[in-house]
Structure formats: C-alpha cells, structure tokens
C-alpha atoms as a PDB file:
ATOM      1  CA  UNK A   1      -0.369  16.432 -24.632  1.00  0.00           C
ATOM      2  CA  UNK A   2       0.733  19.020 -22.110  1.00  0.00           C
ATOM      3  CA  UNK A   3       2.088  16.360 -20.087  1.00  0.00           C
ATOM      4  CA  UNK A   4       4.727  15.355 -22.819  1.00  0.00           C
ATOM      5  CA  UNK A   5       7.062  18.796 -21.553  1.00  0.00           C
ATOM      6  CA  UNK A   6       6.583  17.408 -17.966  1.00  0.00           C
ATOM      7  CA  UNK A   7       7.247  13.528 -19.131  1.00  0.00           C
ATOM      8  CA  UNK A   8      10.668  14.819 -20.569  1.00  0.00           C
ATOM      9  CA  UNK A   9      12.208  17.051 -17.911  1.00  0.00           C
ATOM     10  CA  UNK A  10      11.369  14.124 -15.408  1.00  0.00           C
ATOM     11  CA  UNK A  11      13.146  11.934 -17.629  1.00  0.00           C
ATOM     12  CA  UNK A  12      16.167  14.472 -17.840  1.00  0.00           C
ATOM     13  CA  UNK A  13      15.986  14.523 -14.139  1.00  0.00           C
ATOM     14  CA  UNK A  14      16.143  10.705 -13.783  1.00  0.00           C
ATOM     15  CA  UNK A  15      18.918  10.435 -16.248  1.00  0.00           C
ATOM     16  CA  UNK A  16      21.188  13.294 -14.552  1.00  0.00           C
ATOM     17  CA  UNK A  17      20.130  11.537 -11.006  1.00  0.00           C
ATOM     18  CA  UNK A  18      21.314   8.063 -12.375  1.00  0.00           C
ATOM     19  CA  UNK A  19      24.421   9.749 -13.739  1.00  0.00           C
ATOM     20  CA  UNK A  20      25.520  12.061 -10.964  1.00  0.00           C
ATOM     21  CA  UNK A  21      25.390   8.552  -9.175  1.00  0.00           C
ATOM     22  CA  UNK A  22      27.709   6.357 -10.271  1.00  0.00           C
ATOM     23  CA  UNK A  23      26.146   2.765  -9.296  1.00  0.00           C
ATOM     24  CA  UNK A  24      28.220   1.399  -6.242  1.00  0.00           C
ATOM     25  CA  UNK A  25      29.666   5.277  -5.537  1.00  0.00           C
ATOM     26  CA  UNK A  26      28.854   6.038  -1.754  1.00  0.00           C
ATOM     27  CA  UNK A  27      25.856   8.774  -1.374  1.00  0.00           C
ATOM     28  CA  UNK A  28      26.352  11.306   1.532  1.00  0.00           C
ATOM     29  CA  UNK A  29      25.118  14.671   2.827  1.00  0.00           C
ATOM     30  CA  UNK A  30      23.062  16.530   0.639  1.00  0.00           C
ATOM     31  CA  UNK A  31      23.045  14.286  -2.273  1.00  0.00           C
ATOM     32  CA  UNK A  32      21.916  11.624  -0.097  1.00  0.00           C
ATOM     33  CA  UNK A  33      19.091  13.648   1.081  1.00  0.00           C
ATOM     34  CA  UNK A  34      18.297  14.512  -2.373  1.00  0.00           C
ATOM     35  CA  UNK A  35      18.076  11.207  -3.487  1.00  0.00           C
ATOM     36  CA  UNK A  36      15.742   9.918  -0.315  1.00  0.00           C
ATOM     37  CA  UNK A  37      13.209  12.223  -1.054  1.00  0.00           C
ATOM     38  CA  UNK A  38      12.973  11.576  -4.417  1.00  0.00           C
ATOM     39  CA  UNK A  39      12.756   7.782  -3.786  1.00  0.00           C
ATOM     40  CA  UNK A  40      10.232   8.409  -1.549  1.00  0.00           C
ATOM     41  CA  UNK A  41       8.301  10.507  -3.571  1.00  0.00           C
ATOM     42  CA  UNK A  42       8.244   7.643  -6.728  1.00  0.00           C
ATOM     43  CA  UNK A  43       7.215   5.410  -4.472  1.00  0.00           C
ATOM     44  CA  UNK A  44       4.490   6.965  -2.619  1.00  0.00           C
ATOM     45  CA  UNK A  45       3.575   7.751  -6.174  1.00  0.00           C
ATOM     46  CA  UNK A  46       3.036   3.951  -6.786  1.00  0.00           C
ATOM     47  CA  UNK A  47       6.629   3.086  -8.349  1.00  0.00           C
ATOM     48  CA  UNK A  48       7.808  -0.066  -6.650  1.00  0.00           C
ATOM     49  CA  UNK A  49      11.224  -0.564  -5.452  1.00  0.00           C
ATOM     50  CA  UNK A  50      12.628  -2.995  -7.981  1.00  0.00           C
ATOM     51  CA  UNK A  51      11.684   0.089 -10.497  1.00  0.00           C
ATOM     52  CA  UNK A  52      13.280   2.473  -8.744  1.00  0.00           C
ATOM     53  CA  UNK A  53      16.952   0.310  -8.155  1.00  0.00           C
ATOM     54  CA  UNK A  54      16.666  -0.081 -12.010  1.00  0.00           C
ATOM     55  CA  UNK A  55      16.324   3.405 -12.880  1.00  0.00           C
ATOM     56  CA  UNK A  56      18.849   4.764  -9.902  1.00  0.00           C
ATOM     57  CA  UNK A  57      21.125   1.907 -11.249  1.00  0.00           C
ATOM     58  CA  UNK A  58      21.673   0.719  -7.279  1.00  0.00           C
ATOM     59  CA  UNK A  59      20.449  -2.441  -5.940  1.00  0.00           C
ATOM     60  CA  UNK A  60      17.145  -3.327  -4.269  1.00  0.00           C
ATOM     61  CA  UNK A  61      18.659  -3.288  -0.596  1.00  0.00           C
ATOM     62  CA  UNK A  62      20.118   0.101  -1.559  1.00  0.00           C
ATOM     63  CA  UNK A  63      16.585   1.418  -2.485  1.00  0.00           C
ATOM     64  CA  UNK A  64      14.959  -0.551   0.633  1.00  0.00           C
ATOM     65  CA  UNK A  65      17.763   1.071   3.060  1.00  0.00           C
ATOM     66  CA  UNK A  66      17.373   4.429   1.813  1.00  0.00           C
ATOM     67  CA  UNK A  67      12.962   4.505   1.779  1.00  0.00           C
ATOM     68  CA  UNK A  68      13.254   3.017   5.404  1.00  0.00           C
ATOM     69  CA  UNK A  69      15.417   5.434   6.292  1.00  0.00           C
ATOM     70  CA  UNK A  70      12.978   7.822   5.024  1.00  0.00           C
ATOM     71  CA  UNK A  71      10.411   7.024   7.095  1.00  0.00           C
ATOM     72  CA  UNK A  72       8.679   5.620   4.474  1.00  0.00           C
ATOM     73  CA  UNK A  73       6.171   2.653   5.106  1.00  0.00           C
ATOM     74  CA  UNK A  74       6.406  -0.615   2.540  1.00  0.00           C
ATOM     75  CA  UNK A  75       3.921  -2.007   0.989  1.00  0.00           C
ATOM     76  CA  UNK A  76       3.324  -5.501   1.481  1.00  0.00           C
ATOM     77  CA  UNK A  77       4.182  -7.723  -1.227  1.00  0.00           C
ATOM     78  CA  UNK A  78       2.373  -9.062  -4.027  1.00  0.00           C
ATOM     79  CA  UNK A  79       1.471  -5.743  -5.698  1.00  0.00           C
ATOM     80  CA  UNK A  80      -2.144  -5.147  -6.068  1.00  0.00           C
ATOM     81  CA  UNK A  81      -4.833  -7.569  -4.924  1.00  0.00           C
ATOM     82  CA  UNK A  82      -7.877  -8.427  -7.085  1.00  0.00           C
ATOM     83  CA  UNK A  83     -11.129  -9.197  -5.852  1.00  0.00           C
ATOM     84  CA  UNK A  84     -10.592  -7.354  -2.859  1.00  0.00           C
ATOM     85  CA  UNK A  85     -13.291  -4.979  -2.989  1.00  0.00           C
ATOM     86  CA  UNK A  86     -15.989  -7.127  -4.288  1.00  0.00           C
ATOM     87  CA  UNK A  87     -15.612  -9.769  -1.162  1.00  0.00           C
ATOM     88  CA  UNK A  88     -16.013  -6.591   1.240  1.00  0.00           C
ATOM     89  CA  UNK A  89     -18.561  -5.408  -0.647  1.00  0.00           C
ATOM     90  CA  UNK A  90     -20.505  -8.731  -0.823  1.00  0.00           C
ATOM     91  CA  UNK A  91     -20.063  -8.406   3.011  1.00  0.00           C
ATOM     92  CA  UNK A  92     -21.566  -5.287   3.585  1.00  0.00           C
ATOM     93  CA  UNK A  93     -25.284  -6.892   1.573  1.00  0.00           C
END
C-alpha cells in the first residue's frame, strides 16, 4: 500500500512528460536529455518500446532513436522465452 503514493507521482510525472511534449514537437538540449534517460530507465526496468511510444505519445522509431542514442542495448524480439531454463537445466543432468 505504500507503493500507491509512489504509483501516483510516477503517473503525474508521465502525464506532465507526455504533455510538456507535444507528439511530433522537436526535443532538444536539456529536455532531450531528460527524456533519454527516462526512456532508458523504463526500459531497463522491463517496459518495452511500443509501451513507452504510447505513453510519450511519439512513435516507435522515435523511442528506438532516442534508447540507441542512449547507449542502451535492445532486447531481441519476441519478449520473454518459455522453456528456456528447463532445456538448460535438463542439460546440465
């Protein structure tokens, strides 16, 4: 329940992100910056990119541009895989 506080201000902070950028208004300088690192840190937190275009209201290649710019590295596609871990473990017996 003490989460709830910490759900809302990020949701405030999403919503004034989103509306500080107006979708298809050109991000420079510091706002740019601003809005890198918290793309990166959403999706290093597991958020994929299509979720993060639709909250930023920009477009996928807008979110793909800015994490590469970033540094950050992709994830393959596909999401998670199942089974994975029982194949290498079946391995290792």
């Amino acid at each position: 329940m003490g989460d709830h506080g910490n759900l809302t201000e990020q949701r405030y902070e999403e919503a004034r992100v989103a509306e500080t950028l107006k979708k298809g208004s050109r991000v420079t300088g510091a706002a740019r910056e601003k809005l890198a690192a918290d793309l990166k840190k959403k999706y290093d937190s597991g958020a994929s990119i299509r979720a993060l275009a639709e909250e930023t209201g920009r477009s996928y290649g807008f979110v793909h541009r800015m994490l590469s710019e970033s540094g950050v590295i992709l994830r393959g596609r596909g999401g998670a895989t199942r089974g994975k871990n029982k194949a290498t473990a079946g391995a290792g017996s």
